[in-house]
Every structure is written in structure tokens, then in C-alpha cells.
Protein backbone atom coordinates (compact mmCIF):
# COMPACT_ATOMS: atom_id res chain seq x y z
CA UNK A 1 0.00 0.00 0.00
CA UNK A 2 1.07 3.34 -0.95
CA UNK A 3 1.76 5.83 2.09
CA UNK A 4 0.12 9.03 1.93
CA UNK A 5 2.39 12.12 1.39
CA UNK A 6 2.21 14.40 3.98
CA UNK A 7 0.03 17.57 3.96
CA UNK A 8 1.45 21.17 3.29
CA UNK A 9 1.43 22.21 6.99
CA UNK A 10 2.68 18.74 8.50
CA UNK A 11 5.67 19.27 5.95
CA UNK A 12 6.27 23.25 6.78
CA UNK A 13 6.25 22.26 10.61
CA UNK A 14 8.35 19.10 10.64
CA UNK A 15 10.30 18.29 7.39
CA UNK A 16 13.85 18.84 7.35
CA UNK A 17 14.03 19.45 11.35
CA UNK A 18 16.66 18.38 13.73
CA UNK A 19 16.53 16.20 16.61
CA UNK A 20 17.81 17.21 19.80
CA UNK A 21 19.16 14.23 21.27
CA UNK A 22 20.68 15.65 24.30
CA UNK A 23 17.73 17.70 25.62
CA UNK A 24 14.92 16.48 24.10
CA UNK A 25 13.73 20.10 23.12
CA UNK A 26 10.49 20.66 20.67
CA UNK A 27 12.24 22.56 18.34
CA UNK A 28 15.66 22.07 15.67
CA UNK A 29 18.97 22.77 17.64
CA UNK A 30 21.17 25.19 16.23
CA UNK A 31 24.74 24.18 15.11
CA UNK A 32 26.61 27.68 14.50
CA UNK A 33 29.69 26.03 14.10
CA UNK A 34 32.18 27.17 11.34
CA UNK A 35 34.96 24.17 11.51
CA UNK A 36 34.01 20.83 11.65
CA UNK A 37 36.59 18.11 12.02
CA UNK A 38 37.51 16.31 9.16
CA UNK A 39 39.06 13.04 10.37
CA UNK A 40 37.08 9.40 10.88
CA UNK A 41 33.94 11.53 9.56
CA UNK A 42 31.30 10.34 7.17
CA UNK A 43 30.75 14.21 5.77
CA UNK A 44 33.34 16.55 5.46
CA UNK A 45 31.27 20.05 6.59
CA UNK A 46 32.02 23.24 6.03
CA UNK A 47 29.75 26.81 5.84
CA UNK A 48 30.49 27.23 2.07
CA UNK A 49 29.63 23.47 0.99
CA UNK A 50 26.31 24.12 1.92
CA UNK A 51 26.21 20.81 4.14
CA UNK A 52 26.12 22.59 7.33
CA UNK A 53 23.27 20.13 9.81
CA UNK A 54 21.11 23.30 9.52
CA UNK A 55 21.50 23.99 6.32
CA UNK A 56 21.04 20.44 5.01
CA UNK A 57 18.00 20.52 7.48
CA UNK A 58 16.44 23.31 5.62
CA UNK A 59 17.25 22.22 2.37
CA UNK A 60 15.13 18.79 2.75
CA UNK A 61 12.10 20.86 4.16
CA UNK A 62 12.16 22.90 0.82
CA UNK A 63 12.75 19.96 -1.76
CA UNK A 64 9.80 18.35 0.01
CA UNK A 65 7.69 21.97 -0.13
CA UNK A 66 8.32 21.52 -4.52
CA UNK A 67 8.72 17.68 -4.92
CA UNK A 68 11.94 17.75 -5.80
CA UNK A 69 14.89 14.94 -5.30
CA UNK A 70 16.82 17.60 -3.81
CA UNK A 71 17.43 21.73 -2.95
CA UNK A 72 20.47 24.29 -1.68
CA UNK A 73 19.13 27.38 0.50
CA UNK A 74 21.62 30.69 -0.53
CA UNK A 75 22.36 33.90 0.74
CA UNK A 76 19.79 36.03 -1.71
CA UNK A 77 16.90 35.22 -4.33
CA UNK A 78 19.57 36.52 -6.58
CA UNK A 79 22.54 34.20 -5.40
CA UNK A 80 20.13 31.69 -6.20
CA UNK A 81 19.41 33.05 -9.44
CA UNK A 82 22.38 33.87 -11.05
CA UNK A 83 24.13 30.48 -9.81
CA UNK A 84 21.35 28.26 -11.05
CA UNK A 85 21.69 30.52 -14.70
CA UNK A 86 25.67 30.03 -15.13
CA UNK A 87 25.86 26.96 -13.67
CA UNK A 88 23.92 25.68 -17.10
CA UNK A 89 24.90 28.17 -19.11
CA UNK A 90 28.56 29.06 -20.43
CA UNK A 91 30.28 31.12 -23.19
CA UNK A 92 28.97 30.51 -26.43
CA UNK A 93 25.64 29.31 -25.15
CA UNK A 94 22.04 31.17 -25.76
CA UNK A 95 18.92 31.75 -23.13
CA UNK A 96 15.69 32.23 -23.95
CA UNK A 97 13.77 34.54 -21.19
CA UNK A 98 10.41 35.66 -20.58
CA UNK A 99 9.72 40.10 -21.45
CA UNK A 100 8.34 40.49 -18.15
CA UNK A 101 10.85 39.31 -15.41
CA UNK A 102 11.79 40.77 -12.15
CA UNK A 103 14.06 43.95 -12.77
CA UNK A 104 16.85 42.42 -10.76
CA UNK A 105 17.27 39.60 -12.97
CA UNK A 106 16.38 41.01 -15.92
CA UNK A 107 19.56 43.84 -14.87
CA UNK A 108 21.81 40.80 -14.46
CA UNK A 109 20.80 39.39 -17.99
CA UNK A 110 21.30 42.58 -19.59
CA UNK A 111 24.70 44.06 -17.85
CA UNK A 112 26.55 41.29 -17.24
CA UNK A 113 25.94 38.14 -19.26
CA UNK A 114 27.68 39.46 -22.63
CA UNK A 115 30.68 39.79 -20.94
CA UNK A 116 30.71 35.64 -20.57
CA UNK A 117 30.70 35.45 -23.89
CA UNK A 118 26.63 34.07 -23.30
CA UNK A 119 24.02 35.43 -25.55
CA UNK A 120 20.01 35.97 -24.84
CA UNK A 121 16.69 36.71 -26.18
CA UNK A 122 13.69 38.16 -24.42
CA UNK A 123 10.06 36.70 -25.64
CA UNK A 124 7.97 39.26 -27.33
CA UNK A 125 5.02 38.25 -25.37
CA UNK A 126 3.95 34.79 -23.17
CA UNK A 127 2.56 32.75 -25.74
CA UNK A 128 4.48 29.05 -25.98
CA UNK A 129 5.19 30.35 -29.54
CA UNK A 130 6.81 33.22 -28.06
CA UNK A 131 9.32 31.30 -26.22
CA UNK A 132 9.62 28.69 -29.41
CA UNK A 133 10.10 31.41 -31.61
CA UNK A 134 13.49 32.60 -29.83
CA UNK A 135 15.34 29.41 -29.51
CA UNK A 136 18.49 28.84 -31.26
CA UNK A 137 20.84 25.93 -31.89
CA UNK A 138 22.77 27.25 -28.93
CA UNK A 139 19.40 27.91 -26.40
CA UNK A 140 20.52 25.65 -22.98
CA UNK A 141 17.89 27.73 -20.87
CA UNK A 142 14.30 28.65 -20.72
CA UNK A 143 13.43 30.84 -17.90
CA UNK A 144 10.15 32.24 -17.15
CA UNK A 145 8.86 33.64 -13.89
CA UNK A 146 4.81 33.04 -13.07
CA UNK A 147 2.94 34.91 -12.00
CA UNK A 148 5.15 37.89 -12.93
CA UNK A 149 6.72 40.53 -11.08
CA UNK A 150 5.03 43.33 -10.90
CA UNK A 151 1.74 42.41 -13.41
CA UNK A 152 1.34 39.07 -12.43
CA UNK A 153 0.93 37.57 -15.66
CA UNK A 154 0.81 34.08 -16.16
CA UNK A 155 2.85 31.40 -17.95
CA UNK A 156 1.82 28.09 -19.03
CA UNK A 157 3.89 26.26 -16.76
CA UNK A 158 3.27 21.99 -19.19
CA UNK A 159 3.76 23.94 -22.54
CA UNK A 160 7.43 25.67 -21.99
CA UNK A 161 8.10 22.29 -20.06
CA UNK A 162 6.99 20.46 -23.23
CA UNK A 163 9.17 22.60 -25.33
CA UNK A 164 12.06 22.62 -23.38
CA UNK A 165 11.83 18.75 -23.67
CA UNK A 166 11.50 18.58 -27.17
CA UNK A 167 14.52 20.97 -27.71
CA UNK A 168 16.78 19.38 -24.86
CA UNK A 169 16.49 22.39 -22.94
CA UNK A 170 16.84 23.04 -19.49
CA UNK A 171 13.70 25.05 -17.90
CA UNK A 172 13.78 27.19 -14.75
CA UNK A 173 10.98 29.27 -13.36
CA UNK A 174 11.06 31.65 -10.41
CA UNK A 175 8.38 30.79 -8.30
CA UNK A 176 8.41 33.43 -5.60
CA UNK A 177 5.36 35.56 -5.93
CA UNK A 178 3.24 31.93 -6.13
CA UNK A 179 5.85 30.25 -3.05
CA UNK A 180 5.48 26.45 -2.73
CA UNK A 181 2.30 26.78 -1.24
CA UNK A 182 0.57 27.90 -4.27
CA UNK A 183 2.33 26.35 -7.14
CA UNK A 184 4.43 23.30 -7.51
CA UNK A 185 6.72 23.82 -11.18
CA UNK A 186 8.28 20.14 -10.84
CA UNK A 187 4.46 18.95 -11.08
CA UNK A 188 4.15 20.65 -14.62
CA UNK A 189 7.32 19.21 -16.06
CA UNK A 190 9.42 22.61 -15.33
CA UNK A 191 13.75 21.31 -14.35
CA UNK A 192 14.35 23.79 -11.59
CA UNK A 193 12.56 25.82 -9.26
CA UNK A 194 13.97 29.18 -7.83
CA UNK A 195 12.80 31.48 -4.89
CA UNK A 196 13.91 34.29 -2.98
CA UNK A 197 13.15 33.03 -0.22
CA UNK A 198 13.34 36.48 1.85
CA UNK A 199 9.55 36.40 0.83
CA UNK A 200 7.27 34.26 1.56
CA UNK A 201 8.79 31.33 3.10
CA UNK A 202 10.51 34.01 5.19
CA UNK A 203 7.50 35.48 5.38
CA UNK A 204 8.46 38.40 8.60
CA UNK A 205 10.19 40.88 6.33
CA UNK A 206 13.33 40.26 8.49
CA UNK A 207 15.12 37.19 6.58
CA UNK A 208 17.55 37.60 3.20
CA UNK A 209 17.82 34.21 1.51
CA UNK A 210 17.23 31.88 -1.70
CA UNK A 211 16.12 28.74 -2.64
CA UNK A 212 16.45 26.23 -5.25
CA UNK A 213 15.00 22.69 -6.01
CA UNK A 214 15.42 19.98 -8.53
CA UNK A 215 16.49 16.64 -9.36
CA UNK A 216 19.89 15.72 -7.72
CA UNK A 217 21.37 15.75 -11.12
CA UNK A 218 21.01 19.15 -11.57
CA UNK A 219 21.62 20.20 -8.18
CA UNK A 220 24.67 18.54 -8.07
CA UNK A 221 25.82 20.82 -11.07
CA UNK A 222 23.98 24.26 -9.19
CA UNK A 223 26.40 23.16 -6.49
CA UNK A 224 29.74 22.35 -8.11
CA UNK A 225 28.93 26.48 -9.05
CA UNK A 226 27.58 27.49 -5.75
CA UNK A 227 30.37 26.42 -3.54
CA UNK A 228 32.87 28.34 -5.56
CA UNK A 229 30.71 31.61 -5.51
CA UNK A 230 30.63 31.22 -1.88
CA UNK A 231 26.81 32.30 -1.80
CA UNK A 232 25.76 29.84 1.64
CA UNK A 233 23.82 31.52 4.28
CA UNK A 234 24.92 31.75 8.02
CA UNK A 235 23.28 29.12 9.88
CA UNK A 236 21.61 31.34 12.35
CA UNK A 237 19.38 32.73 9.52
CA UNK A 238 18.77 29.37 8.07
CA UNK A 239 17.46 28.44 11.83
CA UNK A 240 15.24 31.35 11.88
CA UNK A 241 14.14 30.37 8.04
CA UNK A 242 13.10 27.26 8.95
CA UNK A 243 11.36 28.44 12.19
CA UNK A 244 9.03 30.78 9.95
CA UNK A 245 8.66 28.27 7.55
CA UNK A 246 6.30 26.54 9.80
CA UNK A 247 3.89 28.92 9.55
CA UNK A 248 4.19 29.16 5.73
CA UNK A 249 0.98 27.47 4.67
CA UNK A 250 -1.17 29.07 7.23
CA UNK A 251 0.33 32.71 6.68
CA UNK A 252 -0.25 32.31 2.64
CA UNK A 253 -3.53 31.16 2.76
CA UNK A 254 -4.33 34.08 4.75
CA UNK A 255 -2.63 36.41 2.05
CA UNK A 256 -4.55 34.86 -0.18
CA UNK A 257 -8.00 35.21 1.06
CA UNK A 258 -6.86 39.01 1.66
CA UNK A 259 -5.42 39.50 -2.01
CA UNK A 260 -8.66 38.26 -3.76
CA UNK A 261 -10.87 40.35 -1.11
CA UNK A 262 -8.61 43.97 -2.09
CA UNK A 263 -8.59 42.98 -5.82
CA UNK A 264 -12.49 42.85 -6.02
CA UNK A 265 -12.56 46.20 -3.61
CA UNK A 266 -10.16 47.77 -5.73
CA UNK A 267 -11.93 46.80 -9.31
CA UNK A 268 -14.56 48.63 -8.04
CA UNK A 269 -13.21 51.65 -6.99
CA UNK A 270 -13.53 55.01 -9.33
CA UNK A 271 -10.04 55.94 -8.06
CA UNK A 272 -8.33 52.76 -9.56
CA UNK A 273 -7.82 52.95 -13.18
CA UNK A 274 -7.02 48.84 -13.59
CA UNK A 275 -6.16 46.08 -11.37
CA UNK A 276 -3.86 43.24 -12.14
CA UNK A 277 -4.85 39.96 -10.03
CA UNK A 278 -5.00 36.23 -11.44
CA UNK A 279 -7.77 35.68 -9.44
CA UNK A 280 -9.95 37.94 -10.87
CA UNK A 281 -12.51 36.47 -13.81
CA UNK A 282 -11.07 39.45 -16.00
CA UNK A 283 -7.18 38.46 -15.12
CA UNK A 284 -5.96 37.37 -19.13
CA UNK A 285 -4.31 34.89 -17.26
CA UNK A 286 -7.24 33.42 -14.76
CA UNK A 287 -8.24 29.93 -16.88
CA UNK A 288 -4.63 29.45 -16.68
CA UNK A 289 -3.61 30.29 -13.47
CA UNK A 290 -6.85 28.22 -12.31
CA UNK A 291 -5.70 25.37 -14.07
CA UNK A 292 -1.95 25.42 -12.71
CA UNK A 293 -2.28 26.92 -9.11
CA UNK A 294 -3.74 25.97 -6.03
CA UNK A 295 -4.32 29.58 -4.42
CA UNK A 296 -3.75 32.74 -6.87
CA UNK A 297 -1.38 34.36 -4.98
CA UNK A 298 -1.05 37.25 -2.02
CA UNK A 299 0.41 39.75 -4.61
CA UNK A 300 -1.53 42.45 -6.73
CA UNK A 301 -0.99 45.52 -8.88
CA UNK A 302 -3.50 48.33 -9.78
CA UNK A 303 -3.08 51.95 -11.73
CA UNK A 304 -4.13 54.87 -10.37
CA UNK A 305 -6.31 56.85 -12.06
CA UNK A 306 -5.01 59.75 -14.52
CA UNK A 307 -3.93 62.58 -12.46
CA UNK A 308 -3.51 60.94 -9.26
CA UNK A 309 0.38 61.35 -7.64
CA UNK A 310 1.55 57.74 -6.44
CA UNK A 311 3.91 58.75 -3.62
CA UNK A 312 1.31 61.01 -2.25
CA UNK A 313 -1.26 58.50 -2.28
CA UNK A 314 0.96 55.83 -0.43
CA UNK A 315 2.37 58.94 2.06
CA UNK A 316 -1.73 58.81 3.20
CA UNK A 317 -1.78 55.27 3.78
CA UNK A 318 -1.90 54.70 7.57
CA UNK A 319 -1.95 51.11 8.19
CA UNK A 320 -0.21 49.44 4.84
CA UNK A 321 3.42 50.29 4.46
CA UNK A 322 4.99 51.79 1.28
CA UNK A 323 8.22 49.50 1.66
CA UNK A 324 10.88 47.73 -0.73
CA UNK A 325 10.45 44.16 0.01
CA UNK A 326 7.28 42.25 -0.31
CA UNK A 327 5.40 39.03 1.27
CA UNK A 328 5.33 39.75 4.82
CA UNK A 329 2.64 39.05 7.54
CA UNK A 330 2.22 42.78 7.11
CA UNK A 331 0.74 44.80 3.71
CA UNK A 332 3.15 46.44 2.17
CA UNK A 333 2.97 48.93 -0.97
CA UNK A 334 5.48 50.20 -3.71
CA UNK A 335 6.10 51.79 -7.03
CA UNK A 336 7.97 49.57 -9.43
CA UNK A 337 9.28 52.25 -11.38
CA UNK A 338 10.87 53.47 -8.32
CA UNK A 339 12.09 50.49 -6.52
CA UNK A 340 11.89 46.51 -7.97
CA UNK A 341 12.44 47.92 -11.69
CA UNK A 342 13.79 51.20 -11.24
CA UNK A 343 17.28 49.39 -12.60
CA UNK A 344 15.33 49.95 -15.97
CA UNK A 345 15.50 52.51 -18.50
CA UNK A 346 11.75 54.17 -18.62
CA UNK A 347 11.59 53.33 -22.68
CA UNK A 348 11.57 49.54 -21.34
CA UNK A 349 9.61 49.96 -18.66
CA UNK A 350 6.81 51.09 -20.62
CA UNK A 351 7.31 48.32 -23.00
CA UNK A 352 6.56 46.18 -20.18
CA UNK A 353 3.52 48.31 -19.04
CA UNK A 354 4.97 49.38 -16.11
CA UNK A 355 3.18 52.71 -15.59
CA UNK A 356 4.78 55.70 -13.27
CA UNK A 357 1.03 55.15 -11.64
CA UNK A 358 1.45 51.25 -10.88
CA UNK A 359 1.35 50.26 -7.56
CA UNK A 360 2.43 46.68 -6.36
CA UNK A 361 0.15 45.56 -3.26
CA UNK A 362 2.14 42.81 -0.96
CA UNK A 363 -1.30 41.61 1.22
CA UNK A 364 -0.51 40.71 5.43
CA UNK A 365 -2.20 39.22 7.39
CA UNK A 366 -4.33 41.93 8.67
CA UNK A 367 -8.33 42.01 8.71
CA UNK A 368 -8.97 43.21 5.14
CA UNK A 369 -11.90 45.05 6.00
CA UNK A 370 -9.19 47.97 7.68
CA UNK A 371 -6.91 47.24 4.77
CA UNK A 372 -9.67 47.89 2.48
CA UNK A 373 -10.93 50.94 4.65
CA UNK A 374 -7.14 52.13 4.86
CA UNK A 375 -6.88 51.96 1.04
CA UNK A 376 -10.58 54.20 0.23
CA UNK A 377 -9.36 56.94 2.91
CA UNK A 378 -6.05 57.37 1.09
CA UNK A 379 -7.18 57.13 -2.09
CA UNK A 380 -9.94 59.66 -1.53
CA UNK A 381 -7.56 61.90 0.02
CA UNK A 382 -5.32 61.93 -3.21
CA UNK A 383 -8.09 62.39 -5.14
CA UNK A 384 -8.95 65.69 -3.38
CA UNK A 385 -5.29 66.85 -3.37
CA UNK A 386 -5.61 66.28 -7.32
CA UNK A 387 -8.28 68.15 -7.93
CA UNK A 388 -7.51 71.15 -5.05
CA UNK A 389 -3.90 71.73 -7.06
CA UNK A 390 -5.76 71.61 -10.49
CA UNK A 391 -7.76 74.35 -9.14
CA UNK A 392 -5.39 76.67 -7.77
């Protein structure tokens, strides 16, 4: 008889933890150790291999969280990034990426990958024939990010995997604005999964870190890279990571619940000139995102109407934060153009649709009806700052 896999919250809580076996305590002891001997040892350790007890800890808790064979937590979402990209890609070789990426990686593309000697192609839109349409005899890497940051659009998750098979390509998504509780890639065919996992599975707005998951193939050749970068995290952070990650499931669920609450609010206010949410009916990307996610997400974007100044609008907020990071327990706000893709020029930018008006919304924890009442009062107040200035 087949045993039952364990349920989301029984794997955030206990996966991956470490058993005190001299005092018996509830909770995974923490090994800050830096040296470890290296004589009549089955495991050489060391900070920088990754193989630190916490840090292997952690890592089995996440390859559980995506189905994977096996996962490496690092230092940054973009450690994690840019290790899993050159550690399948090298001179000579072509990548194939999605238009609408996070700025930081699309920054890291853009400055810094010509001078390896490695070429790349953004998609013209998020169609599988996009993607199809930029390979080359020389494509090693598909990478796609779903749902996007900061319009959460939506990729098909089985049709780039289906491609990337075909072609003998390696795919990679970034799944941090979804986190493992909403969307497992390994389930839809994609090779390797990447977070930052200073969101969500951090989830306190107080934790730096990234994740990645795949078979043990692959990670095997992420960390032949990684240990040469020297992109490990300290293994008092990966001890609080893991301690938050308990809550994951629960926290995100909530998020959810408020995310799909603010988008409805928020299509119907006269202030709000659009709002970008997969769970909404009118989301391009809802069938989709139905089909290939199990919660749509605790992350939304909406435009201001015409005449409406951004940073005096979040300035009026009194409960929701206008703040850099996103997925915490509490609701935080930001302009794109100022902060996650301010590293591009304002002619790309507005290729991407990223409006001087867009706002990203990172939804807490917090009883939406006060987020939603926090949200009217400031947005009412802009609006009479607007027209007050157009009249004077």
C-alpha cells in the first residue's frame, strides 16, 4: 500500500528538522559552528559546501515543499538566481527569457551576461510560440517567472516544459510571488525551481535568503557552481528560516483570502484605473492560473487613475506600508518604477507596461476590511489633493 504524502502544513512544521538528542527540546537545535573536524567523519562540513546540519535541514524541508529529489538554501533570491543561470549556461551558449521578469534579474541578464561570452533573447510576449520562436541551436535555458513581477501575468507552466523537452532544454521558473504553497513547477514538467526566499517562506520581512529545487542531477551541477561563488547563508538565519517556515501554509492562505478580497474592492473603486490579479474572472491569465495553481497568490498591482500622484497617495496610507520588500505578515505597498524595476531605462519599462502610476500591493495578514478601509481613505484623500492643485 502506498503511504500518503504528507500535507502542506505537517511538511512546513516538521520536514527537514533536527533532533535534539541531548535535551529532548520541541524545536531544531542550532549548530553555529564554522569548523568541523575532518578526520574518521562520514561528511566533510564546512559553511560554504552548503552541508552545514542546519543547512542540510532546511534544504530537505524545501525539496519536500516543490517535490523535488533535492534543494540548496543561498544567501539572496539573486545568489540563487544567477548560480542556477551560469551553472547551465557558459560562453557561447544562448537563453531564452520571458519580457516580463523581475528587474533584478532582468539587470543581471542585460549588464553582465555578454561579458561571458553568453548570448540571450527576451520573448515578445507569453505565448508558448513566443518562447519557441526565440530558440536557437545554442538555447541551454528557458526561464520564465509566473505569476510575474510586478503584473502578475501568467505562464503556461506543461507547454514551456513540453518545449524545453522537445529541444533538450533546461527550464527554470522563479516561483516566488506563487511560493510552494501555491504552485508546484516540478508537477508541470518545469527542471528547476527558484525562490527568494526572503519572501514568503521568510515570510516576517526580516530574513535575506534563496532557494532552489530539482532533481539531484542538476543540483549537483547548481552546487559544483555554488560552492565556488561562496553564496551559503549563516546558519543562524537558516534556523530562523526554517522556524518561519512553519507557519508558511497558514500565513499564505491568509494572504490569499486578503489578495482576492482587495482585488475585487479595488476593481470597483472610481479611483483605480485597472487592477492586475489572477484571481480575478477578468485576469488574461485566470483559466490558466486556475488550471496550474492551487491559491492565486497574495500579490496584486492596480493603476491609479489619470492625475492621481503615487507617492502622495501611499504617504496617506496609515496602516499598509509603502516599503521595498514584499510578502510579509504585514501589507506592504510600492512603485515599481521606483524600486523593484527602477534598474530599468523608462523606454523599457513602458514596454513592459509598467506605468509611473502602478502600484504593487504585498497583502498581510491583517483584517482586510481595515486594509480595504485604509486603502478608500487614502485614495480619496489623493483624489482631493488632485483636484484642489488643479484648481489653484
Amino acid at each position: 500500500m502506498k503511504q500518503k504524502e504528507k500535507g502542506l502544513n505537517t511538511i512546513c512544521t516538521h520536514e527537514g528538522a533536527l533532533e535534539d538528542k541531548e535535551f529532548k527540546g520541541s524545536v531544531s537545535p542550532l549548530y553555529m559552528g564554522t569548523s568541523y573536524a575532518f578526520e574518521d567523519v562520514d561528511l566533510k562540513r564546512y559553511p560554504r559546501y552548503f552541508n552545514t546540519p542546519n543547512q542540510e535541514g532546511l534544504s530537505r524541508k524545501i525539496a519536500a515543499l516543490e517535490h523535488a529529489e533535492s534543494a540548496l538554501i543561498f544567501g539572496s533570491g539573486m545568489a540563487a538566481i544567477s548560480t542556477s543561470l551560469l551553472a547551465f549556461l557558459r560562453a557561447g551558449d544562448h537563453v531564452v527569457l520571458q519580457n516580463m521578469l523581475y528587474g533584478g534579474t532582468h539587470n543581471l541578464v542585460s549588464e553582465q551576461f555578454e561579458k561571458y561570452g553568453i548570448s540571450y533573447s527576451f520573448t515578445t510576449g507569453l505565448e508558448p510560440s513566443d518562447f519557441e520562436a526565440k530558440i536557437k541551436p545554442n538555447t541551454r535555458v528557458i526561464y520564465i517567472e509566473t505569476p510575474s513581477n510586478p503584473l502578475l501575468t501568467i505562464t503556461d507552466l506543461s507547454a514551456i516544459s513540453d518545449i524545453c523537452r522537445r529541444h533538450g532544454i533546461v527550464s527554470m521558473i522563479d516561483n516566488t510571488f506563487a511560493s510552494p504553497v501555491n504552485q508546484n513547477p516540478i508537477d508541470h514538467g518545469i527542471d528547476v525551481v527558484i525562490h527568494s526566499a526572503t519572501k514568503y517562506m521568510g515570510g516576517h520581512s526580516d530574513i535575506c535568503a534563496g532557494a532552489v529545487a530539482s532533481t539531484k542531477e542538476n543540483m549537483e551541477r547548481i552546487f559544483q557552481l555554488a560552492r565556488g561563488l561562496g553564496g551559503s547563508l549563516s546558519d543562524y538565519t537558516v534556523w530562523l528560516l526554517e522556524r518561519s517556515m512553519k507557519t508558511m501554509g497558514i500565513r499564505v492562505k491568509a494572504q490569499n483570502a486578503n489578495a482576492q478580497r482587495m482585488a475585487e474592492a479595488l476593481m470597483q473603486h472610481p479611483e483605480v484605473e485597472a487592477v492586475y490579479y489572477p484571481g480575478l474572472p477578468s485576469h488574461p491569465g485566470h483559466a490558466l492560473a486556475k488550471k496550474q495553481m492551487k491559491g492565486f497568490g497574495g500579490m496584486l498591482s492596480f493603476e491609479l487613475k489619470e492625475g492621481l500622484d503615487a507617492s502622495s497617495f501611499q504617504k496617506s496610507l496609515k496602516i499598509i506600508k509603502p516599503s521595498m520588500s514584499l510578502a510579509g505578515v504585514e501589507s506592504t505597498i510600492l512603485s515599481p518604477a521606483l524600486t523593484s524595476h527602477s534598474l530599468l531605462s523608462a523606454e523599457e519599462r513602458a514596454a513592459f507596461g509598467i506605468k509611473d502610476g502602478l502600484i504593487r500591493f504585498s497583502l498581510g495578514i491583517e483584517e482586510i476590511e481595515d486594509l480595504i478601509a485604509d486603502m478608500d481613505q487614502a485614495l480619496t484623500k489623493t483624489k482631493k489633493e488632485a483636484v484642489s492643485t488643479a484648481h489653484s
